[in-house]
Protein backbone atom coordinates (compact mmCIF):
# COMPACT_ATOMS: atom_id res chain seq x y z
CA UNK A 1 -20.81 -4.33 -4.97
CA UNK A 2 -17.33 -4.43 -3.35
CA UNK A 3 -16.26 -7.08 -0.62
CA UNK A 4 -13.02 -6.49 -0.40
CA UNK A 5 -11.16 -3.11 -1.11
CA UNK A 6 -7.08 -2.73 -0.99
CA UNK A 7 -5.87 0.68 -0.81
CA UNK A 8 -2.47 1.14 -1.74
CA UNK A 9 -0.80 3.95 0.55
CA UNK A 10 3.06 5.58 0.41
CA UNK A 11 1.78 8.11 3.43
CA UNK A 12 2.09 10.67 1.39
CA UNK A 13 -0.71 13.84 1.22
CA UNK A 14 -2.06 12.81 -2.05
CA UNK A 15 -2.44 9.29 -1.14
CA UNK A 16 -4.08 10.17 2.26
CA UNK A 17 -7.09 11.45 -0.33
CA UNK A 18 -6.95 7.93 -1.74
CA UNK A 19 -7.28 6.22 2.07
CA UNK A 20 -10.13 8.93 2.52
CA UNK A 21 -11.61 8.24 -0.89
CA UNK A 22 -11.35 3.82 -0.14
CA UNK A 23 -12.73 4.16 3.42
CA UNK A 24 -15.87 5.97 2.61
CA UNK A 25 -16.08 3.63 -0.34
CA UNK A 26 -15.99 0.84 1.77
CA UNK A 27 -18.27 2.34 4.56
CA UNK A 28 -20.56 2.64 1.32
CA UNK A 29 -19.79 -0.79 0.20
CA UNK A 30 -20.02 -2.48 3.24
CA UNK A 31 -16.36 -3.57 2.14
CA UNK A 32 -13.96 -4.73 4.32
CA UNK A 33 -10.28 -2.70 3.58
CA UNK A 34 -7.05 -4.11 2.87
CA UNK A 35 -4.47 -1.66 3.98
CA UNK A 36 -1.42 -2.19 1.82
CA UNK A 37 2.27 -0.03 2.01
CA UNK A 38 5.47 -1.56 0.07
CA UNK A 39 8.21 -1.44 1.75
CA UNK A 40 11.88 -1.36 -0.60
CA UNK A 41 14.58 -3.49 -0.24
CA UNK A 42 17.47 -0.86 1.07
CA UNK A 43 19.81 -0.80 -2.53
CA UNK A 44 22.77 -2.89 -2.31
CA UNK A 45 24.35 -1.91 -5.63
CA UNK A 46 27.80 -0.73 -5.69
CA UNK A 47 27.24 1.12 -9.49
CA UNK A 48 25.28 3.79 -7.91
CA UNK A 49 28.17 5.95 -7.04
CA UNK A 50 27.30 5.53 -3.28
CA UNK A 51 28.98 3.73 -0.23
CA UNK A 52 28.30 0.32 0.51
CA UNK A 53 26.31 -0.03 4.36
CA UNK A 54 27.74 -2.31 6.53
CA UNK A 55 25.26 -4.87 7.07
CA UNK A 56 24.09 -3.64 10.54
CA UNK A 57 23.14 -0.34 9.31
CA UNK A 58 21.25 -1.84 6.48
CA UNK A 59 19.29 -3.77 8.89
CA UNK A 60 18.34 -0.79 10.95
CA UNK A 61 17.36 1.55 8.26
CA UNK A 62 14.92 -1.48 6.71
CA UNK A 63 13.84 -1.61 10.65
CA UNK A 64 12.88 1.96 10.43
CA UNK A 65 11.14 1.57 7.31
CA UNK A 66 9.40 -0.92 8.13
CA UNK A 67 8.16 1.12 11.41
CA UNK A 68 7.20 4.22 9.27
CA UNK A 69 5.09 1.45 6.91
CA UNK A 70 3.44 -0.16 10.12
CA UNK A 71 2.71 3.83 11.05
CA UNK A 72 1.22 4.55 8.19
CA UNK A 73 -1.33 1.19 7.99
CA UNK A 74 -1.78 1.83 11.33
CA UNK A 75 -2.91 5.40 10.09
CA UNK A 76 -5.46 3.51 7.51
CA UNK A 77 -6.85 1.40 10.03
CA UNK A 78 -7.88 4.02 12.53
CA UNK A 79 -9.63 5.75 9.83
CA UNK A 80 -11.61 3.01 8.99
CA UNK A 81 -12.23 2.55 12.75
CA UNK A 82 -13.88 5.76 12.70
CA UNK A 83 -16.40 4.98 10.13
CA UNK A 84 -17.00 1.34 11.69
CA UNK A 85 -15.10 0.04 8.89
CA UNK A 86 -13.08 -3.05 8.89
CA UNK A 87 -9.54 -2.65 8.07
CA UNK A 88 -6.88 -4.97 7.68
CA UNK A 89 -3.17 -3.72 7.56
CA UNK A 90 -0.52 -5.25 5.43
CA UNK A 91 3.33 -4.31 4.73
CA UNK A 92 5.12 -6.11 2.12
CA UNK A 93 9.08 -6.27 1.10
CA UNK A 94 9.52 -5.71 -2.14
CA UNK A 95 11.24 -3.65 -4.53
CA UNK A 96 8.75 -4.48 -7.29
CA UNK A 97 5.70 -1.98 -5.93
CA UNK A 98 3.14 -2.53 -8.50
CA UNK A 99 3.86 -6.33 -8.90
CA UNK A 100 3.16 -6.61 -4.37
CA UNK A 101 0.42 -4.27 -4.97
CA UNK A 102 -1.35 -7.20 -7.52
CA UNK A 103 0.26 -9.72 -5.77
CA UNK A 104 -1.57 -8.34 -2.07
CA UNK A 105 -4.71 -8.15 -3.76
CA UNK A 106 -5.17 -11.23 -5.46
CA UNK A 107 -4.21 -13.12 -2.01
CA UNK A 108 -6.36 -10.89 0.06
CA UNK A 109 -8.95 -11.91 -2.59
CA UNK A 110 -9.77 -8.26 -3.21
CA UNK A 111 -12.12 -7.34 -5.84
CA UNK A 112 -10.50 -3.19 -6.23
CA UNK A 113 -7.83 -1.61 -5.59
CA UNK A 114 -7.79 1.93 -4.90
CA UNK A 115 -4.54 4.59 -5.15
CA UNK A 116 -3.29 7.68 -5.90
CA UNK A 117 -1.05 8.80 -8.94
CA UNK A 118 1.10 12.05 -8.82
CA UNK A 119 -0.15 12.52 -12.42
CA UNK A 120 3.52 12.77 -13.46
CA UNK A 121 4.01 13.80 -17.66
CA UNK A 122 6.55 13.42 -19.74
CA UNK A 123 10.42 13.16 -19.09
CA UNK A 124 9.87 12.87 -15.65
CA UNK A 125 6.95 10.12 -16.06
CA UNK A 126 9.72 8.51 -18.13
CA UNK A 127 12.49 9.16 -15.76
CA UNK A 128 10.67 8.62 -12.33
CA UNK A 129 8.54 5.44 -13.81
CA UNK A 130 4.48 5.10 -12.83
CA UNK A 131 3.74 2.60 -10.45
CA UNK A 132 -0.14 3.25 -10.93
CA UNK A 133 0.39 3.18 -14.72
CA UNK A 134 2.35 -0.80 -13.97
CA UNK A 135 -0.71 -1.51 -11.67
CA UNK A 136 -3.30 -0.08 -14.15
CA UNK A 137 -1.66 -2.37 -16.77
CA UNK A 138 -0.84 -5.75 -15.29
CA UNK A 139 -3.60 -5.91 -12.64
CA UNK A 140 -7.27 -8.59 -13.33
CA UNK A 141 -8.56 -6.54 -10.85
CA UNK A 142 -10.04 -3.33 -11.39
CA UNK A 143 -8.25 0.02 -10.62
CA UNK A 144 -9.49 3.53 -8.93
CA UNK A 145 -6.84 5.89 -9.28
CA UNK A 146 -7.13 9.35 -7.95
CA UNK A 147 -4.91 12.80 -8.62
């Protein structure tokens, strides 16, 4: 059925059910596992009302981000481990989530992509934006999205 599966993951609680959900789908499967977390550019806008970084601090906060990501794909993998699933992780730079999220999955040749969505509704949804909703829209490649 599936070959391929990339689970999206922010290492959050609800996403953790979405890791759960893609591993045993996978185990199921026989699917290998594409671990994916986005990692943001740090904002270097000066209309946000904040104070610009100097470059050095910058650097060290994307370093720790980029740790936490690794942490949390590292997280995925040993979880697949455990169910003698195959697991590869992935962190990506981007401040376009849903467009790496595609992106990752087309190159990993992935044939679903599983994630979570806070269910967000109204203002907020407005406000806040819906990465799922983006990756549910643009993406060739079908979607499992759990709440």
């Amino acid at each position: 059925m599936y070959k391929r599966i990339l689970i999206a993951t922010d290492g959050s609680k609800l996403s953790e059910q979405a890791v759960e959900h893609g591993i045993n789908l996978a185990d199921l499967t026989g699917a290998e596992v594409v671990a994916l977390k986005v990692i943001p550019r740090y904002p270097q806008s000066y209309f946000e009302g904040g104070v610009a970084l100097a470059a050095a601090e910058v650097a060290r906060i994307e370093k720790q981000w980029q740790e936490e990501a690794l942490v949390s794909v590292n997280a995925v993998k040993s979880a697949g481990q455990a169910r003698e699933v195959k697991v590869k992780p992935v962190t990506v730079k981007s401040d376009l989530i849903s467009e790496a999220i595609i992106a990752t999955a087309k190159r990993n040749k992935c044939d679903l992509i599983v994630m979570a969505s806070h269910g967000r509704r109204g203002i907020k949804r407005l406000l806040l934006g819906s990465e799922t909703q983006q990756v549910l829209t643009h993406s060739h490649i079908p979607v499992l999205v759990l709440r």
